[in-house]
C-alpha atoms as a PDB file:
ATOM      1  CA  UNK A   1      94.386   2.669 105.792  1.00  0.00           C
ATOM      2  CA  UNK A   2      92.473   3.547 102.519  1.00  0.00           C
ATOM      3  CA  UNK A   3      93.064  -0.038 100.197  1.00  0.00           C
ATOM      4  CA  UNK A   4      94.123   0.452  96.188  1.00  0.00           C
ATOM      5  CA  UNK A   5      90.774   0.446  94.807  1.00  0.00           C
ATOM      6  CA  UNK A   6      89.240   2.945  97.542  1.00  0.00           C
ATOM      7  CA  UNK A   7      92.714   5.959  96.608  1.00  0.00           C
ATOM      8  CA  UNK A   8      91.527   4.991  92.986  1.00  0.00           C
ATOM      9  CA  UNK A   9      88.116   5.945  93.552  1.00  0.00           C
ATOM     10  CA  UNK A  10      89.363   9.193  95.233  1.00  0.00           C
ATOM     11  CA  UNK A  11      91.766  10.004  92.942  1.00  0.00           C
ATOM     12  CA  UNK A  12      88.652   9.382  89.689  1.00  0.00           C
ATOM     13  CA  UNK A  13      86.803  11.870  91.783  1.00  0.00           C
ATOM     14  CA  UNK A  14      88.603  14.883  92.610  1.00  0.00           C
ATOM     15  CA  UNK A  15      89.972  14.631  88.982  1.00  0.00           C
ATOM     16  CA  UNK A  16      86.139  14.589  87.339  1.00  0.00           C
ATOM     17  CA  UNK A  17      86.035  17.569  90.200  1.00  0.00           C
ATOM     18  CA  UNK A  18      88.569  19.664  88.831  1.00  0.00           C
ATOM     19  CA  UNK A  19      87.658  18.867  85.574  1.00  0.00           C
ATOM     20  CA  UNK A  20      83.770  19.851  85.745  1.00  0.00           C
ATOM     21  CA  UNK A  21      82.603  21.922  82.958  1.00  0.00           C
ATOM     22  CA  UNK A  22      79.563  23.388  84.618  1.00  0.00           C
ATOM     23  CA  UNK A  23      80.367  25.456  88.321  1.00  0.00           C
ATOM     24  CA  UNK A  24      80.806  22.268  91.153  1.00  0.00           C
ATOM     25  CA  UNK A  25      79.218  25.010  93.727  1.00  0.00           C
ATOM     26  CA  UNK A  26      76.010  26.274  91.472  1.00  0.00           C
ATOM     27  CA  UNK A  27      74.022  24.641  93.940  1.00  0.00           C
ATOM     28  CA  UNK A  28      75.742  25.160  97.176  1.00  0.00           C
ATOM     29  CA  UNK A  29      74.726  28.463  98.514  1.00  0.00           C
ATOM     30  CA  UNK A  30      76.272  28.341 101.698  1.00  0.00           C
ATOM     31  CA  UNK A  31      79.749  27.094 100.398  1.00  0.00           C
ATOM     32  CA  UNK A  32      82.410  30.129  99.699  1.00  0.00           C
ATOM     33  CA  UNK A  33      84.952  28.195  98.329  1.00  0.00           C
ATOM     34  CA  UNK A  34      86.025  24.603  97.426  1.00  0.00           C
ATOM     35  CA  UNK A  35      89.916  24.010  97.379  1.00  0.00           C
ATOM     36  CA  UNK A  36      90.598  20.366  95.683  1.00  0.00           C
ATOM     37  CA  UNK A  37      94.259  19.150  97.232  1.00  0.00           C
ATOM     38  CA  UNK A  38      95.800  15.825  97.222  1.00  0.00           C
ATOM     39  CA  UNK A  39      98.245  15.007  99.883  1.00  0.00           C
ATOM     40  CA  UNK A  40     100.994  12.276  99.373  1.00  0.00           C
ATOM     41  CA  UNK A  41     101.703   9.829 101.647  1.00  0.00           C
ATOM     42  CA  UNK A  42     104.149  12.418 103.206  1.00  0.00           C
ATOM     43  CA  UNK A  43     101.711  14.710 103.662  1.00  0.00           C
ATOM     44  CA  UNK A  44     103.158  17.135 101.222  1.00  0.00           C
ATOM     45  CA  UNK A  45      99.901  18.746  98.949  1.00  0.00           C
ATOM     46  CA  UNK A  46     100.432  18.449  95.637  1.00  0.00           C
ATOM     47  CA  UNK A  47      98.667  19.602  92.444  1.00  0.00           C
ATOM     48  CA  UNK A  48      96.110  16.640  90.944  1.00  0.00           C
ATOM     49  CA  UNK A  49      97.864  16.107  87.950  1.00  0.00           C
ATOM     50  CA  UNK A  50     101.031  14.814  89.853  1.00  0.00           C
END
């Protein structure tokens, strides 16, 4: 199981993700798509802000 610091690290980076000002995929030419989710403990996705 993932300790505090390591879901705050996580949680940093898929916020600076979803917050990028320049296209995350520019350089990934073989990439489609890229869905950010977070999933509570539950497992029940939920938007990043929550």
């Amino acid at each position: 199981m993932l300790n505090e610091a390591a879901r705050a690290e996580a949680r940093l980076r898929m916020r600076e993700l979803a917050g990028a000002k320049v296209p995350v995929m520019l350089f990934l030419d073989r990439l489609a798509g890229l869905t950010l989710e977070r999933r509570a403990d539950g497992g029940d996705a939920g938007e990043l802000g929550d």
